[in-house]
N, C-alpha and C. Protein backbone atom coordinates (compact mmCIF):
# COMPACT_ATOMS: atom_id res chain seq x y z
N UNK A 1 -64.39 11.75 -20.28
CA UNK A 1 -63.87 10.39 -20.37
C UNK A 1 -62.68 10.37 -21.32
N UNK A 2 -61.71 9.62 -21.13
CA UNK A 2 -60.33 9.60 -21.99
C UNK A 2 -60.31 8.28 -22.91
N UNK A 3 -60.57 8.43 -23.97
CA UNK A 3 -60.34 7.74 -24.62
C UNK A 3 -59.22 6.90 -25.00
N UNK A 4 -59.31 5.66 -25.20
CA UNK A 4 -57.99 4.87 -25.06
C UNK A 4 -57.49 4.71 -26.46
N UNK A 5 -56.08 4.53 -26.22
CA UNK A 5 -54.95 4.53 -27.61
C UNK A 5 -54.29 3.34 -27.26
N UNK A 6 -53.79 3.62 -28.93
CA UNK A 6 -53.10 2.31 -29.05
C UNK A 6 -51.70 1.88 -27.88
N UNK A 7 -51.26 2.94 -27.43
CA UNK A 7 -50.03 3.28 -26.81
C UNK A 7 -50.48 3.13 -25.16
N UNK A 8 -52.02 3.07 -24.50
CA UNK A 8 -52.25 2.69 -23.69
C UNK A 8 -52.08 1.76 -22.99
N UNK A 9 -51.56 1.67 -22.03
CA UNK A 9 -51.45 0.05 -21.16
C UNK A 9 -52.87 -0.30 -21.50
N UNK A 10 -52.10 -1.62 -21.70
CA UNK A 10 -53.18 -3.14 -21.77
C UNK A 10 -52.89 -4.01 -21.35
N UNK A 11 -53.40 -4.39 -20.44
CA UNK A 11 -53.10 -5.76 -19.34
C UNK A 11 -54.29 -7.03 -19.72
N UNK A 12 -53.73 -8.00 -20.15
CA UNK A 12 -54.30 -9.36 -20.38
C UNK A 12 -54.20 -10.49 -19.26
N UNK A 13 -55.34 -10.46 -18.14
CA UNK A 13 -55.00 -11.68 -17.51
C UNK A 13 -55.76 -12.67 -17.85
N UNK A 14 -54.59 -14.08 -17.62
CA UNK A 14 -54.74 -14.93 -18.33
C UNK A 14 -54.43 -16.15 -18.03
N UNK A 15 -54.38 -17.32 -18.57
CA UNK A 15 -54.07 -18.17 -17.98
C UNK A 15 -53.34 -19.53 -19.21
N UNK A 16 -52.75 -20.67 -19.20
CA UNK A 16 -52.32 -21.43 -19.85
C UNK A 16 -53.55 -21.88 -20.42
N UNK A 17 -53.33 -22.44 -21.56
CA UNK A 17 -54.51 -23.67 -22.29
C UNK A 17 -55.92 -22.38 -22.34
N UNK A 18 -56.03 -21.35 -22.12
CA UNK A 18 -57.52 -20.48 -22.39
C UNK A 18 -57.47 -20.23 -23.95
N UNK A 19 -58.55 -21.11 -24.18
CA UNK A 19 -59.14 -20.52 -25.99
C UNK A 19 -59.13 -18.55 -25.65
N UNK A 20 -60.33 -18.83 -24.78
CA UNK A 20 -61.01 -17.10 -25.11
C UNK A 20 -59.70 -16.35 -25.02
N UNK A 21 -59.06 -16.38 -24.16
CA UNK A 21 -57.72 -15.38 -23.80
C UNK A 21 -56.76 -15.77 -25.00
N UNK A 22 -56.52 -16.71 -25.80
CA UNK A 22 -56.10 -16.44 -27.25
C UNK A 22 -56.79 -15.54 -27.72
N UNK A 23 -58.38 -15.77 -28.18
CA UNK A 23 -58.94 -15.01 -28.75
C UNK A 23 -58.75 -13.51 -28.91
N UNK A 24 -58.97 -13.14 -27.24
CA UNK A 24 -58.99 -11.85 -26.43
C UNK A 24 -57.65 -11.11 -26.90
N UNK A 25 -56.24 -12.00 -27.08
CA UNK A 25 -55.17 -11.14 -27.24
C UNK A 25 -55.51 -10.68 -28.52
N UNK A 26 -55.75 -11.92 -29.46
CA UNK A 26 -55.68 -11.89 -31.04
C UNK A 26 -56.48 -10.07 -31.50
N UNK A 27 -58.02 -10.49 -30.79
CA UNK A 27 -58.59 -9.07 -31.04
C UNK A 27 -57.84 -8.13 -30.57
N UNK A 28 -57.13 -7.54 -29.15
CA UNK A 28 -56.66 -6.51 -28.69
C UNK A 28 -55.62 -6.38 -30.29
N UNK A 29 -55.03 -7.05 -30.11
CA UNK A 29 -53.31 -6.70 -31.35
C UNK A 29 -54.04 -6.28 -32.33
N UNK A 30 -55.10 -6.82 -32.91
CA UNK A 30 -55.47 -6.68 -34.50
C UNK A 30 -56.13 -5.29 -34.52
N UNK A 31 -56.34 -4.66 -33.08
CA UNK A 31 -56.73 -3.12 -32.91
C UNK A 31 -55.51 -2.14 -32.80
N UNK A 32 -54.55 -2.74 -32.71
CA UNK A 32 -53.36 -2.13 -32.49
C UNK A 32 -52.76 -1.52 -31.13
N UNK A 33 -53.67 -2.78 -30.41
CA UNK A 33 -52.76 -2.47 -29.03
C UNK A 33 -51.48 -3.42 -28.62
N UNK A 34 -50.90 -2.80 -28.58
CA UNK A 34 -49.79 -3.72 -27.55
C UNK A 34 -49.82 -4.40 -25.94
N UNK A 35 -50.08 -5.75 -25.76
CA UNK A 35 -50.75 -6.17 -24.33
C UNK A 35 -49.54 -7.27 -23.97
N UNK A 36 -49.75 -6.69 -22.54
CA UNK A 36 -48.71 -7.20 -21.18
C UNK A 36 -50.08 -8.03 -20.75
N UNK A 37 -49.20 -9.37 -20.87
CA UNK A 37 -50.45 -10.69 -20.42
C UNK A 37 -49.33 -10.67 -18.90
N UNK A 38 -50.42 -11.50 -18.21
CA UNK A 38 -50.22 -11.89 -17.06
C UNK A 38 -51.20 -13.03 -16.64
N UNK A 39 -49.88 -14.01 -16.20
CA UNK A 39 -51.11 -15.16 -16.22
C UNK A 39 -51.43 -15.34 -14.55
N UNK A 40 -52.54 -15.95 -14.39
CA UNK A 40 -53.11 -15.65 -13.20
C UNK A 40 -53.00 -16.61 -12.11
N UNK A 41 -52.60 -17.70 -12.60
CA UNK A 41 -52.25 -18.74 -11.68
C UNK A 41 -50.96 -18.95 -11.38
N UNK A 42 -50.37 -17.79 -11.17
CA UNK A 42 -48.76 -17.32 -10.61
C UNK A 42 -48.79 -16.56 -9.78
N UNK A 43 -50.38 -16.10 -9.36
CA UNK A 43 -50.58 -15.32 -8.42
C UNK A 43 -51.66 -15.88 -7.79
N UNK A 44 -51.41 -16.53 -6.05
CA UNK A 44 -52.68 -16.98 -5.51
C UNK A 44 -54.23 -15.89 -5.24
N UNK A 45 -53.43 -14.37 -5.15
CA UNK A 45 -54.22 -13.14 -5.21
C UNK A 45 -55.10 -13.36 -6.73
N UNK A 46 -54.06 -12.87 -7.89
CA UNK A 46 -54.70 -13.14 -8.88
C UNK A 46 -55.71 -14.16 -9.33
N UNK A 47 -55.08 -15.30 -9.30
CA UNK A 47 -56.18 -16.81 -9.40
C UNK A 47 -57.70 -16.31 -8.13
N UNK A 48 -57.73 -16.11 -7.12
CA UNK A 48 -58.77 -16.15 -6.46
C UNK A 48 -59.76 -14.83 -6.87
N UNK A 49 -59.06 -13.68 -7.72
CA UNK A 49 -60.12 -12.63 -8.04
C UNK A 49 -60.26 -13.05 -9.59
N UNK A 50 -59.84 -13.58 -10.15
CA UNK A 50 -59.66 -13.99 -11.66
C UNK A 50 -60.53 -15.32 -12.13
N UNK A 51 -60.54 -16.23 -11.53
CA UNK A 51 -60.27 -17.43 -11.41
C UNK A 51 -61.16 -17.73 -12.79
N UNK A 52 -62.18 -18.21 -12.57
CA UNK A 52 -63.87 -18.24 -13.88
C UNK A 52 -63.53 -16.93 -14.56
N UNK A 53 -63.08 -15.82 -14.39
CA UNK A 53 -63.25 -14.58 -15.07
C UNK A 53 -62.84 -14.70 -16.52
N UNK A 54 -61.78 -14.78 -16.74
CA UNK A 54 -60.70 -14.54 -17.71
C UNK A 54 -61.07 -15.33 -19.03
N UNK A 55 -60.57 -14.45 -20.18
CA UNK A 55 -59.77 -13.54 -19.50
C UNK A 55 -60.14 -12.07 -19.55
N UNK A 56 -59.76 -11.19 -18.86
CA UNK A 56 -59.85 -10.32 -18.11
C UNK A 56 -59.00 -9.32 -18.78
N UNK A 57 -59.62 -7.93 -19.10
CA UNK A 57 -58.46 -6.69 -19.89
C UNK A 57 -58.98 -5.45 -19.34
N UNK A 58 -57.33 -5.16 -18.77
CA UNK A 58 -57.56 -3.24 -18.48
C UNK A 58 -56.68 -2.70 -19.68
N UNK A 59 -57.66 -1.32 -19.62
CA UNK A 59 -57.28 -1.05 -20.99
C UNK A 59 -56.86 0.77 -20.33
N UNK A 60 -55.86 1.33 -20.26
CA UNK A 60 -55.61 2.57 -19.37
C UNK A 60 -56.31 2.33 -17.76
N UNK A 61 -55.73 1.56 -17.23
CA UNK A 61 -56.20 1.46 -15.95
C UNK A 61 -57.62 1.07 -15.35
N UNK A 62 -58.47 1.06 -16.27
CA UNK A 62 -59.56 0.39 -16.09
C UNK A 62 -60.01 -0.81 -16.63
N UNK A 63 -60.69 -1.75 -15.67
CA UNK A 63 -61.15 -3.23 -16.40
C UNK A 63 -62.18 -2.56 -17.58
N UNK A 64 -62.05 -3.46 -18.51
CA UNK A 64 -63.06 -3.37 -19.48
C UNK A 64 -63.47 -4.14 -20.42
N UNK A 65 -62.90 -5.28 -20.25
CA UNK A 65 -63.27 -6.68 -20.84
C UNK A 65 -63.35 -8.07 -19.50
N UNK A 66 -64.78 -9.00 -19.69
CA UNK A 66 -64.30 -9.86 -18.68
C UNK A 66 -64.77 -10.89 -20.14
N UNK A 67 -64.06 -12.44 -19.88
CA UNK A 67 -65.07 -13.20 -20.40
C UNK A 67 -64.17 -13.47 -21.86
N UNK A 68 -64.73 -12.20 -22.78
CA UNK A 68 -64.21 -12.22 -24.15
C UNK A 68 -64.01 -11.05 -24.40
N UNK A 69 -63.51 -9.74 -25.60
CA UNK A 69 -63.66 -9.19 -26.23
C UNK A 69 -64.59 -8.51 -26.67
N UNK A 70 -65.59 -7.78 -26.71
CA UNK A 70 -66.32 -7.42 -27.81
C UNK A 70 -65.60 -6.23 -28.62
N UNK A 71 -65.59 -6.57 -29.87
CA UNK A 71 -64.79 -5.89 -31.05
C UNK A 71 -65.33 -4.53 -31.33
N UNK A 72 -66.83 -4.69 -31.32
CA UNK A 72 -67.22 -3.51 -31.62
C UNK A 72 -67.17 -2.41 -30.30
N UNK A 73 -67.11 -2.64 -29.13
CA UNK A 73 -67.20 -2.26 -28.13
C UNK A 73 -65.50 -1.65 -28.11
N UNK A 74 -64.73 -2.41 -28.54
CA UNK A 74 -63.59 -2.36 -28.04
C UNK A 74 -63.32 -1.21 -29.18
N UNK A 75 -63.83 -1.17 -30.33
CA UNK A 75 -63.53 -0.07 -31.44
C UNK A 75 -64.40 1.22 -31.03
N UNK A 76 -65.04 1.34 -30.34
CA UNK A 76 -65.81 2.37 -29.42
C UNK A 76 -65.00 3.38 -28.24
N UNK A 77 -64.38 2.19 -27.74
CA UNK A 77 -63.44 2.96 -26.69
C UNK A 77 -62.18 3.16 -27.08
N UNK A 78 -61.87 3.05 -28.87
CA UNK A 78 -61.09 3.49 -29.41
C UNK A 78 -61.02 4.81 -29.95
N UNK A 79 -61.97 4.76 -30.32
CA UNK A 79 -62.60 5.50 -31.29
C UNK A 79 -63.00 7.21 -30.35
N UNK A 80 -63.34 6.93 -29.25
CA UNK A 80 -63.67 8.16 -28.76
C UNK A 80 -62.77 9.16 -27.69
C-alpha cells in the first residue's frame, strides 16, 4: 500500500454554504496537504454521485473521506 504525502493530489468535492467541507479542507491543510476543491453542483455528473455525500476527498487517487474528516485516520494514511 502507498502511503500518501503531503505532495499527493487531494481532491475536495464540495459544494457552496457546506460547514463539513469547510471543516474537511481546514483538517486536510492543517496536515499539510495542498487540496484542489471542486464544487459539485457545476457538474450535473458530479451533483448526482455526490449529492448527500460531501464532502467527499481523494487523497492519491483514491476516495477516502465521505461525510467529514477523521483526523486520526487521516494521520494514519499519512503516516504509513
Amino acid at each position: 500500500m502507498m502511503a500518501a504525502t503531503p505532495d499527493m493530489e487531494t481532491i475536495l468535492y464540495t459544494r457552496q454554504g457546506c460547514c463539513l467541507c469547510d471543516e474537511a479542507r481546514a483538517t486536510l491543510e492543517q496536515h499539510g496537504l495542498t487540496v484542489q476543491t471542486i464544487d459539485i453542483d457545476r457538474d450535473p455528473a458530479l451533483r448526482d454521485k455526490y449529492d448527500l455525500l460531501v464532502p467527499v476527498v481523494w487523497i492519491g487517487g483514491k476516495e477516502r473521506f465521505r461525510g467529514q474528516v477523521n483526523p486520526i485516520l487521516l494521520r494514519r494514511l499519512l503516516e504509513n
